[in-house]
C-alpha atoms as a PDB file:
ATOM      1  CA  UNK A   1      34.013 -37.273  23.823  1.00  0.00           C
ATOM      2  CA  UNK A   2      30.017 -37.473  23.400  1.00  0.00           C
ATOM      3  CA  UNK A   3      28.666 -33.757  23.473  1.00  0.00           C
ATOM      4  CA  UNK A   4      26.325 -32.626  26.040  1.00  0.00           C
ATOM      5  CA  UNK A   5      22.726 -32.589  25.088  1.00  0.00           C
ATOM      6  CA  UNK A   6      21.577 -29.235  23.733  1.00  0.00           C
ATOM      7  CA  UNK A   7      25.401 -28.864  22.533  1.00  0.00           C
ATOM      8  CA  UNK A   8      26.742 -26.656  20.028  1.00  0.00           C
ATOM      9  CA  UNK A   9      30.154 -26.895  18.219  1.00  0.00           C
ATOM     10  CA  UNK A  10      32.209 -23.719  18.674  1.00  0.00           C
ATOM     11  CA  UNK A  11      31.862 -22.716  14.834  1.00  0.00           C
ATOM     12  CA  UNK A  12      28.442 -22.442  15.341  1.00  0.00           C
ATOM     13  CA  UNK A  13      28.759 -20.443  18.478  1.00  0.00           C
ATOM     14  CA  UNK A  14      30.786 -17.834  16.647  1.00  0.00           C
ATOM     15  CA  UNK A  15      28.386 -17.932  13.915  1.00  0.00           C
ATOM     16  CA  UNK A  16      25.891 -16.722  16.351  1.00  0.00           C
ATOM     17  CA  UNK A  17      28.156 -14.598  17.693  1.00  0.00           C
ATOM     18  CA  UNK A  18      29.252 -12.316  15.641  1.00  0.00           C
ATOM     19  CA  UNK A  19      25.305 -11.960  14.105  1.00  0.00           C
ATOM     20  CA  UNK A  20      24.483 -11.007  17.644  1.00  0.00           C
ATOM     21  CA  UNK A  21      27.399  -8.269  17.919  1.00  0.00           C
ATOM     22  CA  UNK A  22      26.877  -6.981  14.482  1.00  0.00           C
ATOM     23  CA  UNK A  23      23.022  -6.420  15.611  1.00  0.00           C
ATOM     24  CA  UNK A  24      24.133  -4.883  18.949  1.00  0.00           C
ATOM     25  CA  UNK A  25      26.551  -2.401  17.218  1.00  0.00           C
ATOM     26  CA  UNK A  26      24.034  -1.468  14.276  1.00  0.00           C
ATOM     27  CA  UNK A  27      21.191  -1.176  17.539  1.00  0.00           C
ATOM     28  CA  UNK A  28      23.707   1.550  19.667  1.00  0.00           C
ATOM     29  CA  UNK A  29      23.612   3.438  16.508  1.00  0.00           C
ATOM     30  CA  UNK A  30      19.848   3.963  16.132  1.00  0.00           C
ATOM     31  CA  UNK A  31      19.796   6.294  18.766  1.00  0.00           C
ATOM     32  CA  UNK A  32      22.221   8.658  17.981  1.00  0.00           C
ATOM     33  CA  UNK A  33      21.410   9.017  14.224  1.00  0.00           C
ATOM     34  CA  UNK A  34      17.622   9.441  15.697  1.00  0.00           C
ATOM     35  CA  UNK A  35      19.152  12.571  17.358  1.00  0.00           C
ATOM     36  CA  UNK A  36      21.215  14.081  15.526  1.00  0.00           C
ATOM     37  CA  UNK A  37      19.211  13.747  12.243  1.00  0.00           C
ATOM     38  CA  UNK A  38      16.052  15.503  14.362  1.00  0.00           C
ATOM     39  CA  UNK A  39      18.934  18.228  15.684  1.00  0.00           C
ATOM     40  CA  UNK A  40      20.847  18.461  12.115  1.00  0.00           C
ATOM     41  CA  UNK A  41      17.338  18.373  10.396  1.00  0.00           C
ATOM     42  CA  UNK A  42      18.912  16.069   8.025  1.00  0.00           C
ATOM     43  CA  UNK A  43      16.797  13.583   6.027  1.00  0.00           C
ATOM     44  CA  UNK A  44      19.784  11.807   5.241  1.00  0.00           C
ATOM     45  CA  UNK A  45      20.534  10.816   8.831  1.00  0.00           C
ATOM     46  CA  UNK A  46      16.879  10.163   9.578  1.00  0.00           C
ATOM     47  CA  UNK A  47      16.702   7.737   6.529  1.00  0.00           C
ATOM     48  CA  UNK A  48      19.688   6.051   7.775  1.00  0.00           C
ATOM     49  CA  UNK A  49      17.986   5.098  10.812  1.00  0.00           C
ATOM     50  CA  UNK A  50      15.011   3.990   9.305  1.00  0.00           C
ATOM     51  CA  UNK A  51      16.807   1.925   7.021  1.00  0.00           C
ATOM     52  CA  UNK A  52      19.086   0.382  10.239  1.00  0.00           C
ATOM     53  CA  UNK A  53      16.504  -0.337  12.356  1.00  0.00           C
ATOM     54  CA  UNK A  54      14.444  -2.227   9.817  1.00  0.00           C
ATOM     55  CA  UNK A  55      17.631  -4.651   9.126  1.00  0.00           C
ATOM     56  CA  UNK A  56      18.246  -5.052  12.837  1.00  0.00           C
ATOM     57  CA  UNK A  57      14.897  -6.188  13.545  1.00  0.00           C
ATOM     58  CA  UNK A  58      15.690  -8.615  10.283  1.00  0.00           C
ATOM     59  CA  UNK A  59      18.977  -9.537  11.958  1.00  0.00           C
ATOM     60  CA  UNK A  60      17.806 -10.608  15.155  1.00  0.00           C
ATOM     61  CA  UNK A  61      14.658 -12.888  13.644  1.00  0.00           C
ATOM     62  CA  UNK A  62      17.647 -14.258  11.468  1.00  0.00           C
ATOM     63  CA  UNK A  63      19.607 -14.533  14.573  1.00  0.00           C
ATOM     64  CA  UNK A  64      16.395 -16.652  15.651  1.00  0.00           C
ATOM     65  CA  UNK A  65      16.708 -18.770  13.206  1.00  0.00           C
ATOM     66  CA  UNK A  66      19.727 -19.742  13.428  1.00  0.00           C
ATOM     67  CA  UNK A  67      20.101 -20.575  17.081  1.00  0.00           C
ATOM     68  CA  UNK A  68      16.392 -22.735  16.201  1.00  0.00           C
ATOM     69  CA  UNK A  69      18.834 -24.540  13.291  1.00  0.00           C
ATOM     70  CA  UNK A  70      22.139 -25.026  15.541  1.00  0.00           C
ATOM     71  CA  UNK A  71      19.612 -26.432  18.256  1.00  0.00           C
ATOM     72  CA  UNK A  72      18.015 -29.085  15.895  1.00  0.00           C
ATOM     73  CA  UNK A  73      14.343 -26.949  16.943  1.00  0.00           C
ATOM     74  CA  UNK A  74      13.160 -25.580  13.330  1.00  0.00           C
ATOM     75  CA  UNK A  75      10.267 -28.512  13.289  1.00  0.00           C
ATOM     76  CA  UNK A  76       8.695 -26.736  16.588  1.00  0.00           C
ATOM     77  CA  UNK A  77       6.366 -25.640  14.107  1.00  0.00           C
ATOM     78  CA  UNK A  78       4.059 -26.864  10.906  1.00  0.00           C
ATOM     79  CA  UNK A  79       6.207 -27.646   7.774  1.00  0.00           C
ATOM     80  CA  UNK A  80       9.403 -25.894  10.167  1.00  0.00           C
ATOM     81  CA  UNK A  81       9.677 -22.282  10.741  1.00  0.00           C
ATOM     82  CA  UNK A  82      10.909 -20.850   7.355  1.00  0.00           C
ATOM     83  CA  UNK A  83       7.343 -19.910   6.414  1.00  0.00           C
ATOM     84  CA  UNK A  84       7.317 -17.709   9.458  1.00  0.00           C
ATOM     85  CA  UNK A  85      10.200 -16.261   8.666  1.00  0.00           C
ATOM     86  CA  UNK A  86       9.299 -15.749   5.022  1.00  0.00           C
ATOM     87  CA  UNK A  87       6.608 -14.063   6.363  1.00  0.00           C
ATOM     88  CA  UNK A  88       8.550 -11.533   8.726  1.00  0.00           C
ATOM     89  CA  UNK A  89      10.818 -11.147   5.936  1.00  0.00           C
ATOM     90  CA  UNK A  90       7.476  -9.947   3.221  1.00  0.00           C
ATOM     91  CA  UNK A  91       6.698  -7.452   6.611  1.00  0.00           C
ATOM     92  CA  UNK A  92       9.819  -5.806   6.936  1.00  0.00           C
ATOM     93  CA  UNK A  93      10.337  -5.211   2.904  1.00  0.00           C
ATOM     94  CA  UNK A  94       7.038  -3.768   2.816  1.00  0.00           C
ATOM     95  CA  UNK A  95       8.321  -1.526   5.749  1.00  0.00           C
ATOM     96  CA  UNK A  96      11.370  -0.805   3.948  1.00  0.00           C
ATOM     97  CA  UNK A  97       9.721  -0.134   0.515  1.00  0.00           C
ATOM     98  CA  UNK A  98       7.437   2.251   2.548  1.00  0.00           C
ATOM     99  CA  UNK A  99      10.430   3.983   3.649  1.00  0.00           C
ATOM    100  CA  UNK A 100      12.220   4.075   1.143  1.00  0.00           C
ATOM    101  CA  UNK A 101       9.783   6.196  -0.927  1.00  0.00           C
ATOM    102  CA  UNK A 102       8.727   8.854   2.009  1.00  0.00           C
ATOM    103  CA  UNK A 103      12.915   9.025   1.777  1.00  0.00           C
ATOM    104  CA  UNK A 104      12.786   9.910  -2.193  1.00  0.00           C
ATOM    105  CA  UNK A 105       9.710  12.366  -2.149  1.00  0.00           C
ATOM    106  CA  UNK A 106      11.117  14.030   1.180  1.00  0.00           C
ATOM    107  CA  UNK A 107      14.382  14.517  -0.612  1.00  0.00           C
ATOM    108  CA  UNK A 108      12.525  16.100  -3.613  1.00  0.00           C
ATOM    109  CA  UNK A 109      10.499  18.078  -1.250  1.00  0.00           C
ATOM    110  CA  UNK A 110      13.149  19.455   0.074  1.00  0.00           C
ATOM    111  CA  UNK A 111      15.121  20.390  -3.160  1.00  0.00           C
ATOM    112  CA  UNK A 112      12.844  22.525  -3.592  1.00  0.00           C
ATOM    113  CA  UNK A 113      12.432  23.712  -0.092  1.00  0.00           C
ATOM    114  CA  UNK A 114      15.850  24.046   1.322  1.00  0.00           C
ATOM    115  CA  UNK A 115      15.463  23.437   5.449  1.00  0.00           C
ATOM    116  CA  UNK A 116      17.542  25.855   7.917  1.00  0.00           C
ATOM    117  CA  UNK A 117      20.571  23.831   8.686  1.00  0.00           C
ATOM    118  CA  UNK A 118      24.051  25.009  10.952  1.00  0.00           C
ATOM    119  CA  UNK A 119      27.297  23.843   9.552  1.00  0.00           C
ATOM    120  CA  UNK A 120      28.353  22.476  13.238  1.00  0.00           C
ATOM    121  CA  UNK A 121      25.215  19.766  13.781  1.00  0.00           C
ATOM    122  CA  UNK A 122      26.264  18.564  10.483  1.00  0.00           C
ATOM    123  CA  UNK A 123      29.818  18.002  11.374  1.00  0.00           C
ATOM    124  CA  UNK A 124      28.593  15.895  13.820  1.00  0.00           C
ATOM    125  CA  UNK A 125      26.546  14.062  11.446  1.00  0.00           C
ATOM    126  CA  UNK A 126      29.345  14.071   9.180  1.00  0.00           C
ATOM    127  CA  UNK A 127      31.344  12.436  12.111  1.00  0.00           C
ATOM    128  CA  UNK A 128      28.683   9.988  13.646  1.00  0.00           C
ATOM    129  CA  UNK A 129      28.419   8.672   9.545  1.00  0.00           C
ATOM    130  CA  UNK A 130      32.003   7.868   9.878  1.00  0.00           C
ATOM    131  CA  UNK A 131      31.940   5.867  12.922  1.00  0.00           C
ATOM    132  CA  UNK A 132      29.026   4.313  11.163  1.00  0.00           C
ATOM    133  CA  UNK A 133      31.407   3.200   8.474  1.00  0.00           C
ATOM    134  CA  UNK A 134      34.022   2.033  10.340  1.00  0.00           C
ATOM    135  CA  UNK A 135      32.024  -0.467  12.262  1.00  0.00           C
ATOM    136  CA  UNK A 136      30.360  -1.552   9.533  1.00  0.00           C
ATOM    137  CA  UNK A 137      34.148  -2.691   7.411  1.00  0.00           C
ATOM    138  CA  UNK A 138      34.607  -4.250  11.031  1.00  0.00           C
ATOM    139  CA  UNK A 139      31.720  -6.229  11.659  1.00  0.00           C
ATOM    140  CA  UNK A 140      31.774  -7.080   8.219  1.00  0.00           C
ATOM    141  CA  UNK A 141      35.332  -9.006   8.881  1.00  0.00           C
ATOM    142  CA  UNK A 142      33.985 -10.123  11.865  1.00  0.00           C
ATOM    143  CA  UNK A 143      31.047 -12.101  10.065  1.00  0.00           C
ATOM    144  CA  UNK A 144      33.476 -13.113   7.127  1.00  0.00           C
ATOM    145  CA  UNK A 145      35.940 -14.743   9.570  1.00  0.00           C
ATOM    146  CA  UNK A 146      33.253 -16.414  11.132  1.00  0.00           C
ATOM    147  CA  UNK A 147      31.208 -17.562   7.808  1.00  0.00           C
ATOM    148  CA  UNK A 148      34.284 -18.243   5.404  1.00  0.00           C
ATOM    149  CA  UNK A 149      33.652 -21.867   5.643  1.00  0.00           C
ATOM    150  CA  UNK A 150      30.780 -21.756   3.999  1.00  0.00           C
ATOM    151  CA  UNK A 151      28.558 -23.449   6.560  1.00  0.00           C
ATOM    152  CA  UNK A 152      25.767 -21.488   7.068  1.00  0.00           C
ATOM    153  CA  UNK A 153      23.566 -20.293   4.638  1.00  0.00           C
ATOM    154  CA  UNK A 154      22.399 -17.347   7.071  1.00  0.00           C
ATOM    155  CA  UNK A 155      25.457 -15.810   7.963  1.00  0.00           C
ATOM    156  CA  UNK A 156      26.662 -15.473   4.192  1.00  0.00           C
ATOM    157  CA  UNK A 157      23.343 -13.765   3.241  1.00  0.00           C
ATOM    158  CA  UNK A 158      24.978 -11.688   6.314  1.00  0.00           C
ATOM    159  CA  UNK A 159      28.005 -11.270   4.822  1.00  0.00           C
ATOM    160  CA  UNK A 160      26.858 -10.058   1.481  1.00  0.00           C
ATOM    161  CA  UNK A 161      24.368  -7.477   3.097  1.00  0.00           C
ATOM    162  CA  UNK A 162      27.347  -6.208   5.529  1.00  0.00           C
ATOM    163  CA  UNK A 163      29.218  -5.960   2.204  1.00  0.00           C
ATOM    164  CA  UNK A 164      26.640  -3.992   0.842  1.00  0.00           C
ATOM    165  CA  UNK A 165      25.541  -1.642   3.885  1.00  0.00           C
ATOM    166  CA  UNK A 166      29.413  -1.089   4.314  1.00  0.00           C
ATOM    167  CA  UNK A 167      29.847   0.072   0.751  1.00  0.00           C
ATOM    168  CA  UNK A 168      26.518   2.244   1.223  1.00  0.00           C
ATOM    169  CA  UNK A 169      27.524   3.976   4.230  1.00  0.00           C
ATOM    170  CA  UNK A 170      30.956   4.912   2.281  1.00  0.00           C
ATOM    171  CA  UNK A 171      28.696   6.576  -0.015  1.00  0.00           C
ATOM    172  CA  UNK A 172      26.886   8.178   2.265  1.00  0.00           C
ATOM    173  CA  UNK A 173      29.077   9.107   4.547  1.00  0.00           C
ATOM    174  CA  UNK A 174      30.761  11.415   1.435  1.00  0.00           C
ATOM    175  CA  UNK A 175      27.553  12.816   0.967  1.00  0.00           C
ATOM    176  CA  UNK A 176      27.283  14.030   4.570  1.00  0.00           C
ATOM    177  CA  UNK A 177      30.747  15.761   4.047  1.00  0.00           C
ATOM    178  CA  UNK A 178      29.573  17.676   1.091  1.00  0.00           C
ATOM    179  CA  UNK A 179      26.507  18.489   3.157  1.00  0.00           C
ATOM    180  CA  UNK A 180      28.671  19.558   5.608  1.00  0.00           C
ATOM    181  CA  UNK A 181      31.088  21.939   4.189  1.00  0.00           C
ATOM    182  CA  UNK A 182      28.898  23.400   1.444  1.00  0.00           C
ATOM    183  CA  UNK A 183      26.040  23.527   3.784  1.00  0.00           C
ATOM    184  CA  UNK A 184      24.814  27.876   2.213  1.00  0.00           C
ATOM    185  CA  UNK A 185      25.325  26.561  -1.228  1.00  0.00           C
ATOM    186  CA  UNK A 186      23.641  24.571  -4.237  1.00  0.00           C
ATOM    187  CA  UNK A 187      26.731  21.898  -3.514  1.00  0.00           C
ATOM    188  CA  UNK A 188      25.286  21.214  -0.482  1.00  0.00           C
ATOM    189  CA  UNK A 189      21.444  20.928  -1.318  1.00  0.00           C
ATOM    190  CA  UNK A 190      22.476  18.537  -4.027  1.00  0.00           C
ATOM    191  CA  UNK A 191      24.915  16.367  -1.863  1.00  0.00           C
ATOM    192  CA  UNK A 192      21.566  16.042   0.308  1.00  0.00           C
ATOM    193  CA  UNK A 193      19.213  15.152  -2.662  1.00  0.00           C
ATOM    194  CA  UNK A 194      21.778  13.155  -4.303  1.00  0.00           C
ATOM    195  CA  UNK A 195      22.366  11.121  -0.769  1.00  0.00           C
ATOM    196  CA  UNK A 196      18.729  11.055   0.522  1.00  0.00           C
ATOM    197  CA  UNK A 197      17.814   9.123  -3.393  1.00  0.00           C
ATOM    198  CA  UNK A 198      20.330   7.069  -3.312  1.00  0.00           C
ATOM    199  CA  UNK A 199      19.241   5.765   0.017  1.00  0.00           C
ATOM    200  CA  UNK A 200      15.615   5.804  -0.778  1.00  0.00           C
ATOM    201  CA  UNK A 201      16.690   3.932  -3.897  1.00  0.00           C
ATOM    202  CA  UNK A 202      18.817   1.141  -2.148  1.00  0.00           C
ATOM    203  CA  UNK A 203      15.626   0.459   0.658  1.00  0.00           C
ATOM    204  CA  UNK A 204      13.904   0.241  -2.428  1.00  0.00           C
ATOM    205  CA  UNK A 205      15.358  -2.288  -4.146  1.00  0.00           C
ATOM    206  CA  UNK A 206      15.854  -4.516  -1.033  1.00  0.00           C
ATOM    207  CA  UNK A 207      12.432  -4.026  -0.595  1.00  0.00           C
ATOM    208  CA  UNK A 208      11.663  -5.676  -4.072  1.00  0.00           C
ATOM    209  CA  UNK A 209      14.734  -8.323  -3.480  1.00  0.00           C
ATOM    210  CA  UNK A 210      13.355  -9.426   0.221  1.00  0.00           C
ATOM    211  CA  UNK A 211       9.562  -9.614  -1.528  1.00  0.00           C
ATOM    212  CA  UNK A 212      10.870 -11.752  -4.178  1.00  0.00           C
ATOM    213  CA  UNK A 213      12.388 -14.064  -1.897  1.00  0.00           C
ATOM    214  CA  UNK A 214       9.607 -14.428   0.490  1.00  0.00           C
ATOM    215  CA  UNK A 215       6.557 -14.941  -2.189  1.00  0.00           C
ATOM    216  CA  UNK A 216       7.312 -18.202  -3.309  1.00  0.00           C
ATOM    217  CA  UNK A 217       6.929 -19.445  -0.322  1.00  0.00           C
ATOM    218  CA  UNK A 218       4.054 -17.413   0.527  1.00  0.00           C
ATOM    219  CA  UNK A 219       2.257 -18.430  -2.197  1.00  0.00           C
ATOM    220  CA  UNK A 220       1.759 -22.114  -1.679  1.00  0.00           C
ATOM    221  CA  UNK A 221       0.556 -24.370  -3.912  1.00  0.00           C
ATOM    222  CA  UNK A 222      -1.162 -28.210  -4.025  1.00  0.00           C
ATOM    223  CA  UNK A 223       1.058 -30.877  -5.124  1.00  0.00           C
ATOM    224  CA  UNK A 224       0.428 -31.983  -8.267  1.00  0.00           C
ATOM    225  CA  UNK A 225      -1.169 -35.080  -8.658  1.00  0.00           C
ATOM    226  CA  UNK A 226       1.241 -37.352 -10.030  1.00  0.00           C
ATOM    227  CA  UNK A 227       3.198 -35.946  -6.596  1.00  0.00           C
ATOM    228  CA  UNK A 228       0.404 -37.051  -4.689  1.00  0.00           C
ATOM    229  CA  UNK A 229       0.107 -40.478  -6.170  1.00  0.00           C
ATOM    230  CA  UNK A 230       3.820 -40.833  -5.035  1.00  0.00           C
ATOM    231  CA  UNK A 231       3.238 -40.224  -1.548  1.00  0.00           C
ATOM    232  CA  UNK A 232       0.268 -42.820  -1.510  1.00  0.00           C
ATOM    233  CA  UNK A 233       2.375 -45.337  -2.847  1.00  0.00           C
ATOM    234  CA  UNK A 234       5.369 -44.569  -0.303  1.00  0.00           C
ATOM    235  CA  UNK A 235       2.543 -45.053   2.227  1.00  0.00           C
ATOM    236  CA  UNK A 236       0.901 -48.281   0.732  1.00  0.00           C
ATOM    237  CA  UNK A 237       4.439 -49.617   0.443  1.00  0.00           C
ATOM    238  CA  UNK A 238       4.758 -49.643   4.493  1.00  0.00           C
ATOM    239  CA  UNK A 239       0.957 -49.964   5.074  1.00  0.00           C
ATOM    240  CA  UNK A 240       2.001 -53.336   7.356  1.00  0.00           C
ATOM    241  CA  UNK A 241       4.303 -51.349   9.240  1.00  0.00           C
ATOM    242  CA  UNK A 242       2.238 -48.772  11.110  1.00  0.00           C
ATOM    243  CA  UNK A 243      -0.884 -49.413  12.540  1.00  0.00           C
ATOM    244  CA  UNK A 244      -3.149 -46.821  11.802  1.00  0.00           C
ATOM    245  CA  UNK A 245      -2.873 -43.980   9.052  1.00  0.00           C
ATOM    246  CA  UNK A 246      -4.172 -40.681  10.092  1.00  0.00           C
ATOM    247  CA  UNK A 247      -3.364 -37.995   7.749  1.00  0.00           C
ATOM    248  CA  UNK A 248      -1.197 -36.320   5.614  1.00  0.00           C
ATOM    249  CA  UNK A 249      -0.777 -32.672   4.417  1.00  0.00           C
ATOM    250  CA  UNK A 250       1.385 -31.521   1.811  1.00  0.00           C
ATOM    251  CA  UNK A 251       2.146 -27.966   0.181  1.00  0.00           C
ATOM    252  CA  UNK A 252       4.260 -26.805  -3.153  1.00  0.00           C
ATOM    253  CA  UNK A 253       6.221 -23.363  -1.783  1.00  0.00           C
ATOM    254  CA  UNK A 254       7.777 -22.460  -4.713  1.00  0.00           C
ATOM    255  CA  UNK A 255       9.647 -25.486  -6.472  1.00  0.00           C
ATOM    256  CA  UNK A 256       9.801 -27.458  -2.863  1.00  0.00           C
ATOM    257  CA  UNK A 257       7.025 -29.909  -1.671  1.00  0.00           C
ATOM    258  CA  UNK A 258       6.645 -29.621   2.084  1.00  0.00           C
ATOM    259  CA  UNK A 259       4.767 -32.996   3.773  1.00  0.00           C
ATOM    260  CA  UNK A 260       3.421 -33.747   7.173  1.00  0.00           C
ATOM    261  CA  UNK A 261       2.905 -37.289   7.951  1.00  0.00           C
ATOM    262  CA  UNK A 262       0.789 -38.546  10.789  1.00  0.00           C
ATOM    263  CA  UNK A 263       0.693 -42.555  11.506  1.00  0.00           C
ATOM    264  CA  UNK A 264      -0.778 -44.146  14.404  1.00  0.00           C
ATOM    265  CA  UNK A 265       1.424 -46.915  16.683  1.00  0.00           C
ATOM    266  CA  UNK A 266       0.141 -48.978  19.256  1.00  0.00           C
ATOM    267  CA  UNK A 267       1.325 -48.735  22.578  1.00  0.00           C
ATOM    268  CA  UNK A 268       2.759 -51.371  23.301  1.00  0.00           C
ATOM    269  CA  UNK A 269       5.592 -51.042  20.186  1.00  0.00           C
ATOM    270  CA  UNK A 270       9.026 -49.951  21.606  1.00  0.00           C
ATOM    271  CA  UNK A 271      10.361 -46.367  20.529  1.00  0.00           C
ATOM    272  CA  UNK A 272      13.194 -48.002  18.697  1.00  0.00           C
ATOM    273  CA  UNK A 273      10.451 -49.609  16.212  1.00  0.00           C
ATOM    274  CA  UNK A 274       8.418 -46.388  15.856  1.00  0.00           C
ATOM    275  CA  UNK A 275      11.262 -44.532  14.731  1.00  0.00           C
ATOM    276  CA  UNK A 276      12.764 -47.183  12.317  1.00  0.00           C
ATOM    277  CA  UNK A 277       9.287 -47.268  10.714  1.00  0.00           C
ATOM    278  CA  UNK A 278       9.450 -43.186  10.794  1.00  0.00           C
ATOM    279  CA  UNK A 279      12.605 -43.242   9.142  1.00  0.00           C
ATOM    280  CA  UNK A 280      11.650 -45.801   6.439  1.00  0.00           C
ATOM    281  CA  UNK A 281       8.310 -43.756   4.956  1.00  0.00           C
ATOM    282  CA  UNK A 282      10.122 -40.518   4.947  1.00  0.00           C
ATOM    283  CA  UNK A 283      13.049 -41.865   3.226  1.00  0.00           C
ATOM    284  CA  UNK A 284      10.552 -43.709   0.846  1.00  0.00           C
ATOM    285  CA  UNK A 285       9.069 -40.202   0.066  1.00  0.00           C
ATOM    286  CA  UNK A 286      12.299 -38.430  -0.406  1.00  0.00           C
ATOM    287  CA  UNK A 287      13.145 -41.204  -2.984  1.00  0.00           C
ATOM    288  CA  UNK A 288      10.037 -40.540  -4.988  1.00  0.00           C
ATOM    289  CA  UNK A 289      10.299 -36.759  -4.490  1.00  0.00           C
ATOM    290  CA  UNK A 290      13.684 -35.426  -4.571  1.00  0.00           C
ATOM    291  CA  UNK A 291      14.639 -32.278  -2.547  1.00  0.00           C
ATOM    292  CA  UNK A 292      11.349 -32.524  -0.552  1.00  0.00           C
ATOM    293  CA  UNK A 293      11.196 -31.891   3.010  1.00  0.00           C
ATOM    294  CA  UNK A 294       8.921 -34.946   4.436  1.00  0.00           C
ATOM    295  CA  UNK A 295       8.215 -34.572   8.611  1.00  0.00           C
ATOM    296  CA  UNK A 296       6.948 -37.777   9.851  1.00  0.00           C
ATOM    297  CA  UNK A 297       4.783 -37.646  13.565  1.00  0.00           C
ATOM    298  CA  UNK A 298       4.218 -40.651  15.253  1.00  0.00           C
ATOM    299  CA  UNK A 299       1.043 -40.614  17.393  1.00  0.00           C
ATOM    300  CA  UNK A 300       0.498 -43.145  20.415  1.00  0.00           C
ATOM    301  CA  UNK A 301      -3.042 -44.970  19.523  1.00  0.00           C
ATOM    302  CA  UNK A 302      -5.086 -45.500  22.777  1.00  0.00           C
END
C-alpha cells in the first residue's frame, strides 16, 4: 500500500514522540523549581532551572529538526537547515556557559555568606528534585525504546543527554537532602556549594561541548581549488544537457563541502527530463567529491 503524501512511518512518529513528551515533562518542571528555589532561596534549585530551560528550548529546535527530516523539508533553506541549527545550538551554549559561571561564583558567594533558609521549603525542594529524577530515568526509557534502532541520529544525541541529565539530577537530588537535613550546620552549606559547582561545572562543559560542535560549521570555508576544478568538470561533462548555466556556490563547513547548483531549462522540456539531468550532475559531483552534500535547482528559462 502506497503511503499518503506527507506520510510518516510509525517509527518515526514515536521518534517524535517521545522528544515532544520528554520536552513537555522537563517544561512542567520549570515552573515549580522557579518557585520553590525563589521560596527555598536555594541556588541549587534556581540553577536547575536555568540549566532545564536552556535544554528545552534545545529540545524543541531539535524536535524541529527532526519533523523538517521525517518530512523530506531540510532543503527549505540555503545549503539545508543544519547551519541554522548550528547556529541556535552556538546561542544556547553561550547561554549555558553564561549560566553556568553566575552558578559557580553565586555558590562561592554564598559560602561565604550563608542565606537564611527553613528546613521545611527545602524538604520540598528536596521532594520536587526527586520527582525530577524519576521522570528523567522514565523519559530516558521512553527515548531509548524509541531510538534503540539506531535510526536517528537526533534522538540518540537525546538519549545520551537524558542519560546524562538523569545521572545529574541523582547527584543533585542527594545534595538537596543534605541541604535539607543539615540545613543550621557546615554539612549543609557544603552540600549547597558542593551541588551548586557541580552544576555550574556540568553547564559548563556542555557549554564548551555544544560550541565545539557548532564552530565547524560556523566557520565556513572556500573549497579548495582542486575541489573547485572538480565541480567544473562535473558541469562541463553535462554542459549539452542543460541549457543555460547560472551559478554555483559552494562552502567547506568543517571537513564537508556544501554546493548549490543552479541550471537553466527551457520550457518546453518535460519535468521527467529536468530531473534526470538534475540527478545526473549531482551524482557526477558526489563521485568527484565524496561525502558532499550537492543541491541541484532547476530554473524555468523564459
Amino acid at each position: 500500500m502506497t503511503p499518503a503524501p506527507g506520510a510518516i512511518d510509525p517509527a518515526a512518529r514515536e521518534r517524535e514522540r517521545s522528544i515532544l513528551i520528554a520536552s513537555l515533562c522537563d517544561i512542567a518542571l520549570i515552573a515549580p523549581f522557579l518557585s520553590v528555589g525563589l521560596w527555598a532561596n536555594s541556588l541549587m534549585m534556581l540553577a536547575e532551572c536555568a540549566r532545564g530551560t536552556l535544554l528545552v528550548v534545545l529540545e524543541l529546535l531539535l524536535l524541529v529538526l527532526m519533523r523538517r527530516i521525517h518530512r523530506g523539508r531540510i532543503h527549505d533553506y540555503d545549503y539545508g537547515s543544519g547551519k541554522i541549527e548550528q547556529f541556535a545550538n552556538a546561542g544556547i551554549g553561550t547561554a549555558m556557559g553564561l549560566a553556568g559561571v553566575w552558578v559557580g561564583l553565586g555558590s562561592l558567594w554564598r559560602w561565604f555568606h550563608p542565606p537564611a533558609q527553613d528546613q521545611f521549603s527545602l524538604l520540598v525542594v528536596a521532594g520536587l528534585g526527586g520527582i525530577n529524577l524519576v521522570l528523567n530515568a522514565y523519559m530516558l526509557w521512553k527515548l531509548w525504546r524509541a531510538g534503540r534502532d539506531g535510526a536517528s541520529i537526533i534522538l540518540t544525541g537525546q538519549v545520551k543527554t537524558r542519560l546524562v541529565k538523569t545521572l545529574s539530577s541523582g547527584i543533585v537530588m542527594a545534595a538537596f537532602c543534605v541541604n535539607a537535613v543539615f540545613v543550621e550546620g557546615v554539612i549543609g552549606q557544603a552540600a549547597e556549594l558542593v551541588g551548586g559547582l557541580f552544576i555550574a561545572a556540568a553547564m559548563i562543559q556542555l557549554s564548551v561541548s555544544m560550541w565545539r560542535e557548532a564552530l565547524p560549521s560556523l566557520l565556513d570555508r572556500t573549497l579548495e581549488e582542486a575541489q573547485q576544478r572538480l565541480i567544473n568538470r562535473a558541469l562541463a561533462t553535462h554542459f549539452e544537457a542543460y541549457d543555460s548555466f547560472i551559478g554555483v556556490r559552494s562552502r567547506l563547513a568543517g571537513n564537508t563541502p556544501h554546493i548549490q547548483i543552479d541550471l537553466g531549462f527551457a520550457a518546453a522540456r518535460t519535468l521527467g527530463d529536468v530531473e534526470d539531468v538534475s540527478d545526473r550532475v549531482r551524482r557526477e559531483i558526489i563521485d568527484l567529491l565524496p561525502g558532499a552534500v550537492v543541491t541541484v535547482l532547476p530554473r524555468a528559462l523564459k
